[in-house]
C-alpha atoms as a PDB file:
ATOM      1  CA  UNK A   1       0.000   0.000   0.000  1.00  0.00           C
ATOM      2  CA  UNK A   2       1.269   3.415  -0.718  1.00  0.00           C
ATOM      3  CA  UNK A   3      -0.107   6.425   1.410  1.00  0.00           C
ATOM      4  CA  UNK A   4       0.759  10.027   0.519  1.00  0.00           C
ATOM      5  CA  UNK A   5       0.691  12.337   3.632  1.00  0.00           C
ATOM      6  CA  UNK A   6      -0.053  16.473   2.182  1.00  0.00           C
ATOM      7  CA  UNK A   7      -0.204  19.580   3.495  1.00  0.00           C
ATOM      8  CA  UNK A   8       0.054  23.728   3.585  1.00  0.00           C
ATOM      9  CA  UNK A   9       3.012  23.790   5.997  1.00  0.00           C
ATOM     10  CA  UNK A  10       3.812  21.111   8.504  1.00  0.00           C
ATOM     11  CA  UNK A  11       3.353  23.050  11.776  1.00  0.00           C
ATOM     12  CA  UNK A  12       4.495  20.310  14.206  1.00  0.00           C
ATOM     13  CA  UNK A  13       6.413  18.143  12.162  1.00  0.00           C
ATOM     14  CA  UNK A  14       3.264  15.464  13.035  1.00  0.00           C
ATOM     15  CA  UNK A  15       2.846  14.935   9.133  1.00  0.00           C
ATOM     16  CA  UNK A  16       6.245  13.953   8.531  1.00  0.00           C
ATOM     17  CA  UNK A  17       6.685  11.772  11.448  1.00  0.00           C
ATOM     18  CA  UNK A  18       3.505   9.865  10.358  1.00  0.00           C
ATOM     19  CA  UNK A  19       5.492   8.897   7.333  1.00  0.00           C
ATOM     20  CA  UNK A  20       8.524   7.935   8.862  1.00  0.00           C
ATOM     21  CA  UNK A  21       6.406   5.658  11.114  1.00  0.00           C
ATOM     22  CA  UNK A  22       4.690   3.809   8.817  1.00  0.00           C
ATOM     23  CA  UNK A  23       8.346   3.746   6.471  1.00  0.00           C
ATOM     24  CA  UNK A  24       9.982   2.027   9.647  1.00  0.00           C
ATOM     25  CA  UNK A  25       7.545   0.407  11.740  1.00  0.00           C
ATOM     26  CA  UNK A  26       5.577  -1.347   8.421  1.00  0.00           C
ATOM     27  CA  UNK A  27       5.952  -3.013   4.701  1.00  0.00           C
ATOM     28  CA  UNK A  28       3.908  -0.178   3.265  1.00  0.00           C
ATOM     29  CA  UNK A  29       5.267   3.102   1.911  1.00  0.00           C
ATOM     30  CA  UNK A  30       4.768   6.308   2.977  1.00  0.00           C
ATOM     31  CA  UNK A  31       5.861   9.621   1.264  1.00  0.00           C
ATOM     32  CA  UNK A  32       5.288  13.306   2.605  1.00  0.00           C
ATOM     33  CA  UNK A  33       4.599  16.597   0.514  1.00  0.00           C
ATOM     34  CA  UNK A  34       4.699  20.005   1.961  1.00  0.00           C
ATOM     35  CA  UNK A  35       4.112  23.264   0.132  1.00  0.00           C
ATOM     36  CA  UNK A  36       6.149  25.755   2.305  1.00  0.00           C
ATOM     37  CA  UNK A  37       9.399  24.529   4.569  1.00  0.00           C
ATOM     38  CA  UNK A  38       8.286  25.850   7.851  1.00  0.00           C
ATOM     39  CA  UNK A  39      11.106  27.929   9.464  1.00  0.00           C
ATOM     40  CA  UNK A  40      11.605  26.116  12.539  1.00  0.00           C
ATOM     41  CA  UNK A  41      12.866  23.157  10.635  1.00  0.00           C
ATOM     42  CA  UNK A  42      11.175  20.598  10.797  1.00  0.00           C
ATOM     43  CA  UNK A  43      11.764  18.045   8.720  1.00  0.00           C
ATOM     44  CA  UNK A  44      10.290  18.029   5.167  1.00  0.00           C
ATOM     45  CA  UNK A  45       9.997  14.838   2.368  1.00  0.00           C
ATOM     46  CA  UNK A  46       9.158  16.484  -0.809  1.00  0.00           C
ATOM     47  CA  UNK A  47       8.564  20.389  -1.017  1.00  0.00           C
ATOM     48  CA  UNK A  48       6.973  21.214  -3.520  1.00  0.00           C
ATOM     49  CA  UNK A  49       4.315  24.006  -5.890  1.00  0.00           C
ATOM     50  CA  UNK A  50       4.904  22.418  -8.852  1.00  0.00           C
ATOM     51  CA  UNK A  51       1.522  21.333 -10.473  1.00  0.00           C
ATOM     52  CA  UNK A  52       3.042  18.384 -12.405  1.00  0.00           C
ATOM     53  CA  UNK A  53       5.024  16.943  -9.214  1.00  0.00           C
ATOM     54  CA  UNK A  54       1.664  16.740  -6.811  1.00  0.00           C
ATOM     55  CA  UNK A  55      -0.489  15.321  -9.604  1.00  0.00           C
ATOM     56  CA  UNK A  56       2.510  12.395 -10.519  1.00  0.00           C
ATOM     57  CA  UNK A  57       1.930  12.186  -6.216  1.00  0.00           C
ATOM     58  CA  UNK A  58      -1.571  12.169  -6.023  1.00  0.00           C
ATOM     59  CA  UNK A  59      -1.488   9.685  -8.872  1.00  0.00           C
ATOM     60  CA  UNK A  60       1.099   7.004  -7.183  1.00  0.00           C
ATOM     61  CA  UNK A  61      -0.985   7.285  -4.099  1.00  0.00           C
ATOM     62  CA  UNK A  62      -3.153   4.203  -2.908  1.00  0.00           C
ATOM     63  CA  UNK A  63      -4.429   6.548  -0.206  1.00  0.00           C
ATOM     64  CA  UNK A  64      -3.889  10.889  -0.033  1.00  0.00           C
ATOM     65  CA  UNK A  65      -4.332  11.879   3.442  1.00  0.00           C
ATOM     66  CA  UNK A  66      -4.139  16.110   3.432  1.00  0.00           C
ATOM     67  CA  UNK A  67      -3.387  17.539   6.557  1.00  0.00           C
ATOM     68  CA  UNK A  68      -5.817  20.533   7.632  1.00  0.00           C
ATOM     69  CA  UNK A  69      -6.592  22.239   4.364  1.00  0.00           C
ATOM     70  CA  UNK A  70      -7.455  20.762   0.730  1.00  0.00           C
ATOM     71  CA  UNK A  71      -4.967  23.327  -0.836  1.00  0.00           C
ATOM     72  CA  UNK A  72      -1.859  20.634  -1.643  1.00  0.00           C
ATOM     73  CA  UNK A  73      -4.760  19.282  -4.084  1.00  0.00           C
ATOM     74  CA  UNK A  74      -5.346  22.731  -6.131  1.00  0.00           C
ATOM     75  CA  UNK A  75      -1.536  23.972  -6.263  1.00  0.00           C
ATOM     76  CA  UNK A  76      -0.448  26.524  -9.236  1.00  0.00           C
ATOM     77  CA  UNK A  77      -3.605  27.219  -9.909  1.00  0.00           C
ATOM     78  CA  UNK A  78      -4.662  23.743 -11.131  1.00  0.00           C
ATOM     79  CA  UNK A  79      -8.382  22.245 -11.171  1.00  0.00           C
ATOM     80  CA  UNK A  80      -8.777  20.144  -7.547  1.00  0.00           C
ATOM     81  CA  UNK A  81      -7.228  16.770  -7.914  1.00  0.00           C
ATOM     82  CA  UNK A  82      -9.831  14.585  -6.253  1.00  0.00           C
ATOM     83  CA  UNK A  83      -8.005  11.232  -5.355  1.00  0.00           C
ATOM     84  CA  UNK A  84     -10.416   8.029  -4.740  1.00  0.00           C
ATOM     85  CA  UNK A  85      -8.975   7.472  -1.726  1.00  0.00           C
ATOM     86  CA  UNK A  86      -9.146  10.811   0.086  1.00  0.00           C
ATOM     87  CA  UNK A  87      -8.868  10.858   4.011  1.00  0.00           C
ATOM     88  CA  UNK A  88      -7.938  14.700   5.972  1.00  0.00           C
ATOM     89  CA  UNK A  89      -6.177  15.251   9.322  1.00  0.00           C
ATOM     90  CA  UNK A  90      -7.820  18.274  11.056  1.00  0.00           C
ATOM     91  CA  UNK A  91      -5.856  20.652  13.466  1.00  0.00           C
ATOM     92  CA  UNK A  92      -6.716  22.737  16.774  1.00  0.00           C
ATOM     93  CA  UNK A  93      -7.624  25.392  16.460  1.00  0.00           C
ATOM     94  CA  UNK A  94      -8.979  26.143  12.719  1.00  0.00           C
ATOM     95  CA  UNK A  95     -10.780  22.974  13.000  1.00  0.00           C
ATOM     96  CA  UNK A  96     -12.723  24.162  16.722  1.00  0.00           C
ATOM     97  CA  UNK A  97     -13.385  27.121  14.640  1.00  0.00           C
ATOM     98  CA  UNK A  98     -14.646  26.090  11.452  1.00  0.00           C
ATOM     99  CA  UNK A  99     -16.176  22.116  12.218  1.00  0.00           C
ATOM    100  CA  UNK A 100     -19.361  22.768  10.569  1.00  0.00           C
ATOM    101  CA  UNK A 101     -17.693  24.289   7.683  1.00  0.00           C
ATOM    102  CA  UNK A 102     -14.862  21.599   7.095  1.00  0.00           C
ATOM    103  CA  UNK A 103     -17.086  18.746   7.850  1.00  0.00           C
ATOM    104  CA  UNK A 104     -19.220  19.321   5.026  1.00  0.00           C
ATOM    105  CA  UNK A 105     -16.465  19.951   2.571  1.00  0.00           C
ATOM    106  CA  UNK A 106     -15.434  17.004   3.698  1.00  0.00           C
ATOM    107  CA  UNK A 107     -18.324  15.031   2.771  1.00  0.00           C
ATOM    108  CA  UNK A 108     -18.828  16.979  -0.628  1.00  0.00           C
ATOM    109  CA  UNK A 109     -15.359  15.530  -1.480  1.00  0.00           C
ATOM    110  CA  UNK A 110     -16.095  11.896  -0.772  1.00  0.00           C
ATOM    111  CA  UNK A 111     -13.698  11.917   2.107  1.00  0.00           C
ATOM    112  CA  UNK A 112     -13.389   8.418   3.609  1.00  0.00           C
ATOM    113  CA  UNK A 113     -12.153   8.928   6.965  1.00  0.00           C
ATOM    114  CA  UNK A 114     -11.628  12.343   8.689  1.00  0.00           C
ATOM    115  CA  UNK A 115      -8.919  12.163  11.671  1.00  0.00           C
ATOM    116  CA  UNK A 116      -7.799  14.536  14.280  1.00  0.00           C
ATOM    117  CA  UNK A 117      -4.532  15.419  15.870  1.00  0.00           C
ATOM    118  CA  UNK A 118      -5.761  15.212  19.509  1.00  0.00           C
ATOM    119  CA  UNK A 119      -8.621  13.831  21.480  1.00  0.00           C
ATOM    120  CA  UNK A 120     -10.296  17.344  22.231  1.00  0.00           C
ATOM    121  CA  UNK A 121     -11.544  17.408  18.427  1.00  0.00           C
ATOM    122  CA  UNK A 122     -13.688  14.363  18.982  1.00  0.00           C
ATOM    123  CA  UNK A 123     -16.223  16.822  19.942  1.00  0.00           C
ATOM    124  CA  UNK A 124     -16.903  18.488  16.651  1.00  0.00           C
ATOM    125  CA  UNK A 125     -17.308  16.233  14.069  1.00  0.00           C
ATOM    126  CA  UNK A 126     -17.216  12.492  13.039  1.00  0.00           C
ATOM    127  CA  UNK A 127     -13.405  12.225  13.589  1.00  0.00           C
ATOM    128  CA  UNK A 128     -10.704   9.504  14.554  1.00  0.00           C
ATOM    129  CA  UNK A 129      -8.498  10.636  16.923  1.00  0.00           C
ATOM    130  CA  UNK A 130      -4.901   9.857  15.213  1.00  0.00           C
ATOM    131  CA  UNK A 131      -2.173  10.613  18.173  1.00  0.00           C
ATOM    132  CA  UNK A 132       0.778  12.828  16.818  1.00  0.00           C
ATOM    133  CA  UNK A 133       3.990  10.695  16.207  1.00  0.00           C
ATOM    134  CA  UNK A 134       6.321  10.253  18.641  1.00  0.00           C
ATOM    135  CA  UNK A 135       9.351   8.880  18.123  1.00  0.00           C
ATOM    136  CA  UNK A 136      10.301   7.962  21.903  1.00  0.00           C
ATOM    137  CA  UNK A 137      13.655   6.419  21.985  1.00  0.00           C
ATOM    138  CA  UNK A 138      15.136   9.386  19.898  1.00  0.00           C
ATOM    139  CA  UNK A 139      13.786  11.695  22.940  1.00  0.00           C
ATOM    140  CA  UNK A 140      14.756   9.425  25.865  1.00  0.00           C
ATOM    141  CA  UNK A 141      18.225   9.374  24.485  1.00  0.00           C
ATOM    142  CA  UNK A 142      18.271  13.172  24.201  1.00  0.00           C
ATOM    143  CA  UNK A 143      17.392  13.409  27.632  1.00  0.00           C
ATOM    144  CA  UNK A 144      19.832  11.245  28.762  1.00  0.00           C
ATOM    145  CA  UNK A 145      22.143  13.271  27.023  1.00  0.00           C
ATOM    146  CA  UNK A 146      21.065  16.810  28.017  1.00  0.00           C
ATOM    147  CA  UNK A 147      19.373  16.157  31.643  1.00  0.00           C
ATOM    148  CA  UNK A 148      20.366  19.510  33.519  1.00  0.00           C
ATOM    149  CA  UNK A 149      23.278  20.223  36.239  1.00  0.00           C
ATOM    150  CA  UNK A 150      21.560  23.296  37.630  1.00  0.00           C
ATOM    151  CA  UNK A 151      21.431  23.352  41.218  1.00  0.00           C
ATOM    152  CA  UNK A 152      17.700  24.702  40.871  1.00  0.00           C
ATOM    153  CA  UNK A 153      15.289  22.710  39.774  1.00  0.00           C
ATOM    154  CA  UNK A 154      14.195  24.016  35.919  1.00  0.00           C
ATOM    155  CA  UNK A 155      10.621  25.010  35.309  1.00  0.00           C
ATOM    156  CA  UNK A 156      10.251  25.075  31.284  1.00  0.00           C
ATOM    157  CA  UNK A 157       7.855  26.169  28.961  1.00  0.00           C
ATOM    158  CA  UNK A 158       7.960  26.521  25.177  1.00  0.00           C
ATOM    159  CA  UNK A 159       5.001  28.136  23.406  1.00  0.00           C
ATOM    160  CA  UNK A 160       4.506  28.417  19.684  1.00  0.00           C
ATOM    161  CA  UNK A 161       2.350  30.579  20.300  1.00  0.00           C
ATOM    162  CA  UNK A 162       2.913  32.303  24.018  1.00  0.00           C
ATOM    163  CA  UNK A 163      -0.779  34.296  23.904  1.00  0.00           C
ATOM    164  CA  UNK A 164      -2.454  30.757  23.369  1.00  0.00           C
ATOM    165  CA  UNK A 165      -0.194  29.207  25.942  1.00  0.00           C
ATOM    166  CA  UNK A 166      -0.772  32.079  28.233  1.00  0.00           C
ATOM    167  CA  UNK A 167       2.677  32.729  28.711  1.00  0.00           C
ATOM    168  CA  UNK A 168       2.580  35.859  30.572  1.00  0.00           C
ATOM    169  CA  UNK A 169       0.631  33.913  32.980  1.00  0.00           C
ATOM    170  CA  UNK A 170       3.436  31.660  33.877  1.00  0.00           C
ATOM    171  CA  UNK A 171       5.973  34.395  34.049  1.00  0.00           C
ATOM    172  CA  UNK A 172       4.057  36.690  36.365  1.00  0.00           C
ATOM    173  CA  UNK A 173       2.969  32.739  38.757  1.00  0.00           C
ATOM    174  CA  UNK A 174       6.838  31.733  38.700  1.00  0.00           C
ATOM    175  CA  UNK A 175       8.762  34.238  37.143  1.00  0.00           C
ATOM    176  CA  UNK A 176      10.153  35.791  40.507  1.00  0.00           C
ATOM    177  CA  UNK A 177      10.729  32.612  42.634  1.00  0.00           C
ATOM    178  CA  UNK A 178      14.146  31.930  43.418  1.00  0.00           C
ATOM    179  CA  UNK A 179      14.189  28.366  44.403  1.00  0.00           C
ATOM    180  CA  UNK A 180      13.428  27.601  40.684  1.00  0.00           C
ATOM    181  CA  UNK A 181      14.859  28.784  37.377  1.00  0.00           C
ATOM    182  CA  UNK A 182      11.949  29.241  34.814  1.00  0.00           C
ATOM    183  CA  UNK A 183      13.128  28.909  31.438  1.00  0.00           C
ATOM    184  CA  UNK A 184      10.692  30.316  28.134  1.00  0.00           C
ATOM    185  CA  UNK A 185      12.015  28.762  25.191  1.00  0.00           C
ATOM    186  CA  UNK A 186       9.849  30.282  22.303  1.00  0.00           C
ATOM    187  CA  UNK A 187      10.507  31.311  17.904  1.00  0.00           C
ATOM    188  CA  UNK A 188      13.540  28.660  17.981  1.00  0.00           C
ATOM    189  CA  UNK A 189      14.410  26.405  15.280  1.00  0.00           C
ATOM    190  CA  UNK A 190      13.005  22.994  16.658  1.00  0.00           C
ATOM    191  CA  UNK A 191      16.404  21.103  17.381  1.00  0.00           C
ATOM    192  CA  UNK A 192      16.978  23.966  20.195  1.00  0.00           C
ATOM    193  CA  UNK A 193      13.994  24.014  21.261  1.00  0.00           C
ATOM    194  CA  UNK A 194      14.379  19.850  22.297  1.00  0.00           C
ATOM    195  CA  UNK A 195      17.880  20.567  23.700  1.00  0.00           C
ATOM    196  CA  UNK A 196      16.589  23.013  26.098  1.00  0.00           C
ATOM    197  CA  UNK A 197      13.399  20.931  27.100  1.00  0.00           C
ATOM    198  CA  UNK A 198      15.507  18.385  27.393  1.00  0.00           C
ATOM    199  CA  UNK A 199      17.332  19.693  31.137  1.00  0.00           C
ATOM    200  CA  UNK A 200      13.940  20.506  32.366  1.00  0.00           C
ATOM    201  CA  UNK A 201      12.712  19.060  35.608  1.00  0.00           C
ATOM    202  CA  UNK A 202       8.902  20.195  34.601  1.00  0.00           C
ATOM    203  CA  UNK A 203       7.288  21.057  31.922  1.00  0.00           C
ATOM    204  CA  UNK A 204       4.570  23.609  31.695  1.00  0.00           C
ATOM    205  CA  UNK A 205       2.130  23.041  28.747  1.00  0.00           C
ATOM    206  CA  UNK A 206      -1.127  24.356  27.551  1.00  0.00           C
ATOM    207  CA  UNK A 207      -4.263  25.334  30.037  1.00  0.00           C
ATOM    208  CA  UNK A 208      -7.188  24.690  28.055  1.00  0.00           C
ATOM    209  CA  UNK A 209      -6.999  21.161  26.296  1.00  0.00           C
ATOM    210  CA  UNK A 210      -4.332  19.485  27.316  1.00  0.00           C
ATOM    211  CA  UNK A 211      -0.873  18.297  25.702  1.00  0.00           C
ATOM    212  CA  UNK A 212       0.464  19.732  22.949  1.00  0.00           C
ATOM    213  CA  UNK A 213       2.908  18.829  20.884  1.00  0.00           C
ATOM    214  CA  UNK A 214       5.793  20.587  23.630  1.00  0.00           C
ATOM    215  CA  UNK A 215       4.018  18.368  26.206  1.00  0.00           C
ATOM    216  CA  UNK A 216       4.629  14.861  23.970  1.00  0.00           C
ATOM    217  CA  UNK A 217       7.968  15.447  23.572  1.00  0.00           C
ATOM    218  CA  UNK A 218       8.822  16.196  26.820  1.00  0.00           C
ATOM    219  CA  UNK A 219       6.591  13.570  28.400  1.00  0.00           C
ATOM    220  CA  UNK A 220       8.034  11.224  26.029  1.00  0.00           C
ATOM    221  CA  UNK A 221      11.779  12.046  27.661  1.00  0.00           C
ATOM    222  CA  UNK A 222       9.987  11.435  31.270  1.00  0.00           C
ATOM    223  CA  UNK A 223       9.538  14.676  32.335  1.00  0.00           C
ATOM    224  CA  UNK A 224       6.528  15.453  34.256  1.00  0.00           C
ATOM    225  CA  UNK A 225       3.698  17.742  32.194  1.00  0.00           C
ATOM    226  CA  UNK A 226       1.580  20.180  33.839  1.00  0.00           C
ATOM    227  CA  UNK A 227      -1.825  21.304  31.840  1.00  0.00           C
ATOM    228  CA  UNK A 228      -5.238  21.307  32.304  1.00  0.00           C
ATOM    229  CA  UNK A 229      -8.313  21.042  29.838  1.00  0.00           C
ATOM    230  CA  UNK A 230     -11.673  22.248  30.375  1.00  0.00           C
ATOM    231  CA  UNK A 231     -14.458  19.763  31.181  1.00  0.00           C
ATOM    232  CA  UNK A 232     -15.513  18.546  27.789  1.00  0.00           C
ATOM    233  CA  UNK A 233     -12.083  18.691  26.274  1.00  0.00           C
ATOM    234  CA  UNK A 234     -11.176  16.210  29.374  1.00  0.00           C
ATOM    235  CA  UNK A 235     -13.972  14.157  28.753  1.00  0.00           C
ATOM    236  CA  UNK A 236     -12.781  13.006  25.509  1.00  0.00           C
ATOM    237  CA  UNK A 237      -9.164  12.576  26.347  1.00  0.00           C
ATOM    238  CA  UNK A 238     -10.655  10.454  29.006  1.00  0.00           C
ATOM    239  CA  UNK A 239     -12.956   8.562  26.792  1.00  0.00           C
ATOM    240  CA  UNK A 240      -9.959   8.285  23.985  1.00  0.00           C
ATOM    241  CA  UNK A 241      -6.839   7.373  26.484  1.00  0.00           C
ATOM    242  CA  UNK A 242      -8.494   6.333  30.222  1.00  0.00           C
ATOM    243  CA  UNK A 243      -6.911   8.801  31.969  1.00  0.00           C
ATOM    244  CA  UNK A 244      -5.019  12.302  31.831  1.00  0.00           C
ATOM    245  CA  UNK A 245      -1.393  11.718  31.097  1.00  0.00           C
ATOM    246  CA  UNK A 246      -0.230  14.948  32.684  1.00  0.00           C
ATOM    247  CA  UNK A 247      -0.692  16.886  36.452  1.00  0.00           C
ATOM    248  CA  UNK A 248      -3.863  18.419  36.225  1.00  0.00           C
ATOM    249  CA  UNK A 249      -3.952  22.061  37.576  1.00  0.00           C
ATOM    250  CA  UNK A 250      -5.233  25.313  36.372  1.00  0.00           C
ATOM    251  CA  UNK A 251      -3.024  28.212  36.028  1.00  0.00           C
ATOM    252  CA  UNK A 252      -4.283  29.998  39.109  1.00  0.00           C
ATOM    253  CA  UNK A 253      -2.698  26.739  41.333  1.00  0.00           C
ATOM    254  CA  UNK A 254       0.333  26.668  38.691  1.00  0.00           C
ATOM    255  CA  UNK A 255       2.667  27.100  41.479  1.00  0.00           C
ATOM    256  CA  UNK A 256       1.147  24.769  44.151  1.00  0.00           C
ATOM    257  CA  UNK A 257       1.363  22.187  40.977  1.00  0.00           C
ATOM    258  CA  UNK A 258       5.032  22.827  40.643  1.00  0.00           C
ATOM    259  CA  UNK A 259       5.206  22.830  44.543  1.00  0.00           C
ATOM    260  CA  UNK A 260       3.195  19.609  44.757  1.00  0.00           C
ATOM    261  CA  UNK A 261       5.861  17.498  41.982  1.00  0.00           C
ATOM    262  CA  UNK A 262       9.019  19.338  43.200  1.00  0.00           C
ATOM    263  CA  UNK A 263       8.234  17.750  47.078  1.00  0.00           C
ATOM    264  CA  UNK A 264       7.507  14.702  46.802  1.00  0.00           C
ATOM    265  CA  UNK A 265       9.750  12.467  45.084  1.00  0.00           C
ATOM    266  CA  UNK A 266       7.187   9.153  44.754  1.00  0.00           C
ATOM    267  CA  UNK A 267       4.736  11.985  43.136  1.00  0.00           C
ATOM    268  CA  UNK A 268       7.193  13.540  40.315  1.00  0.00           C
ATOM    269  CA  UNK A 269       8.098   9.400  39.391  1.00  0.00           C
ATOM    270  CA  UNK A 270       4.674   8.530  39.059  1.00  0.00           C
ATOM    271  CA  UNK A 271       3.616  11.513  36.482  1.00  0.00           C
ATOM    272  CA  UNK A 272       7.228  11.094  34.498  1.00  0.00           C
ATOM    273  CA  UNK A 273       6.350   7.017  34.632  1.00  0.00           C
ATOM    274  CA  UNK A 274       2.737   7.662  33.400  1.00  0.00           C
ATOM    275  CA  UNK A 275       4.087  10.267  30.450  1.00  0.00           C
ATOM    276  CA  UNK A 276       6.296   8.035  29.339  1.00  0.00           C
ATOM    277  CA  UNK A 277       3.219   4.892  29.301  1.00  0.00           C
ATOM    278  CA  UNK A 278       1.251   7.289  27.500  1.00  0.00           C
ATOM    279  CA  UNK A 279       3.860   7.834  25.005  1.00  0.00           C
ATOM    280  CA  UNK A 280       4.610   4.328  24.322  1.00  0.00           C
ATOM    281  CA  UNK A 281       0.713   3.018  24.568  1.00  0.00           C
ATOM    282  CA  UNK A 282      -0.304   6.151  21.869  1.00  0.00           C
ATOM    283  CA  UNK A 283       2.276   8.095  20.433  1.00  0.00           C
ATOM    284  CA  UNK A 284       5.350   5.756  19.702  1.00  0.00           C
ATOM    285  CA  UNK A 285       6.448   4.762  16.279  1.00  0.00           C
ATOM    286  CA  UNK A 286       5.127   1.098  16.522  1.00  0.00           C
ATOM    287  CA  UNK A 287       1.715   1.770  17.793  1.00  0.00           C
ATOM    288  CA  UNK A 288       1.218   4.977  15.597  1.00  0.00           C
ATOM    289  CA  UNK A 289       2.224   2.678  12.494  1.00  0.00           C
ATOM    290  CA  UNK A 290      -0.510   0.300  13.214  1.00  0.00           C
ATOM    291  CA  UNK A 291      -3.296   2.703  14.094  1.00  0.00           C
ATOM    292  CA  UNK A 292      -2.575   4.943  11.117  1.00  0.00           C
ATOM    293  CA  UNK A 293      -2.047   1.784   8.635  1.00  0.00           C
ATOM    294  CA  UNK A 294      -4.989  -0.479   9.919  1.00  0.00           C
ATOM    295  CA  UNK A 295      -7.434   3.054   9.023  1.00  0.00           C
ATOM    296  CA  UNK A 296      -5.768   3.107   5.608  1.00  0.00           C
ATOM    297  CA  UNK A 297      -6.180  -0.396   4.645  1.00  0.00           C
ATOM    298  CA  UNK A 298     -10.210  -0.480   5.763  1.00  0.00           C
ATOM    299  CA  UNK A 299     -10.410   2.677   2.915  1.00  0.00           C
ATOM    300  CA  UNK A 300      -8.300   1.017   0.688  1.00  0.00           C
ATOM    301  CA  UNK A 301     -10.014  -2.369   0.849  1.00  0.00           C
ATOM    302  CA  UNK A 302     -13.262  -0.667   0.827  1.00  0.00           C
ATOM    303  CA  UNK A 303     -14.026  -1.134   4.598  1.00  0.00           C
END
């Protein structure tokens, strides 16, 4: 089988990582297209506007799955290429925004299976939650390599988007404690970004549904995750995984959070331990492979 992974720009590096996945962890073949090279690097397979090249793509596909938008199917101006085998990976926050909207494109296209990049979405539409790829030995080792000397314990966050992750927020709640170090890490290429979350002792992530992308990768190297999600968001990641993988708190108790994993020793294991589990169960190359493969070959077979 032969899947073709699409989209705008690769904002996480999830689309890419999907592909390698399946390319290591399975006998089928995977190939990834991206229009524009986002500038925080991650990695790219084939980057491309060129009419011809997406259509010669689309056309060695068994299966397209477009990430977010349709637009890697109408480059240069060309009519919509409308593969058989269509399936679309929504994102946050344009997809909360705009369900009712992208749901019924999707059905005017003949879209076969509409997935979403975390649990949360599984309120607005009929979606598969598809966990982002992790690859978790590549961050354990980076971990091992990078785990901080600092005699204070470090206190990290590293927003994409610091309004969203209410950065501010943490600053003002931590910012001007001295028996921490707070560290923002923000508008770095992604390699830096992973060195520096890398010597944290906690990681701060997003207060209103969940993990993001920050909080994988630095759950996946066994650091403990602080976030919260509102009540229906935590429903479904409930529902979806069984229980929340990261130390609930809202920002308000932020710093009796920090207080609560920096005390007691049994505490901080148990939330690095139950990151890492979550990781592995979800996330990790082999069980991504198999989630994302067995969709593709129910389309493709006509399931």
């Amino acid at each position: 089988m032969k899947i073709l992974n699409m989209c705008d720009a690769d904002y996480t590096g999830g689309a890419y990582r999907l592909v390698e996945a399946v390319n290591r962890e399975t006998k089928h073949e995977a190939r990834h297209m991206c229009m524009v090279h986002h500038p925080f690097g991650y990695p790219v397979g084939v980057q491309t506007r060129d009419p011809d090249v997406v259509r010669g793509l689309v056309e060695w596909a068994d299966i397209v799955n477009v990430h977010a938008t349709f637009r890697p199917l109408r480059v240069g101006g060309m009519e919509e290429l409308r593969p058989p085998n269509l399936m679309i990976t929504h994102r946050g926050r344009y997809y909360r925004r705009n369900s009712k909207h992208v749901n019924a494109s999707a059905a005017g296209r003949g879209v076969k299976r509409q997935l979403c990049s975390t649990a949360d979405l599984t309120r607005y539409g009929p979606v598969i939650w598809m966990p982002t790829a992790i690859p978790q030995d590549r961050y354990k080792a980076l971990r091992k390599k990078r785990r901080h000397s600092s005699e204070l314990p470090i206190v990290c966050q590293a927003p994409s988007n610091p309004r969203m992750k209410r950065t501010d927020e943490v600053r003002e709640l931590l910012g001007g404690r001295t028996d921490i170090r707070l560290m923002i890490v923000s508008g770095r290429h992604h390699d830096v970004v992973m060195r520096r979350i890398a010597k944290a002792t906690i990681f701060v992530d997003r207060f209103r549904i969940g993990l993001g992308t920050g909080g994988l990768e630095a759950a996946a190297m066994g650091i403990p995750v602080i976030a919260w999600a509102d009540q229906a968001d935590e429903a479904c990641i409930l529902r979806e995984v069984g229980y929340l993988p990261y130390y609930k708190s809202t920002m308000e108790d932020l710093p009796v959070a920090v207080d609560d994993l920096l005390s007691s020793p049994s505490l901080y294991s148990e939330y690095a331990e139950r990151g890492q589990e979550y990781i592995r169960t979800f996330h990790d190359y082999p069980a991504i492979a198999r989630r994302y493969v067995t969709i593709c070959e129910e389309i493709v077979g006509g399931v």
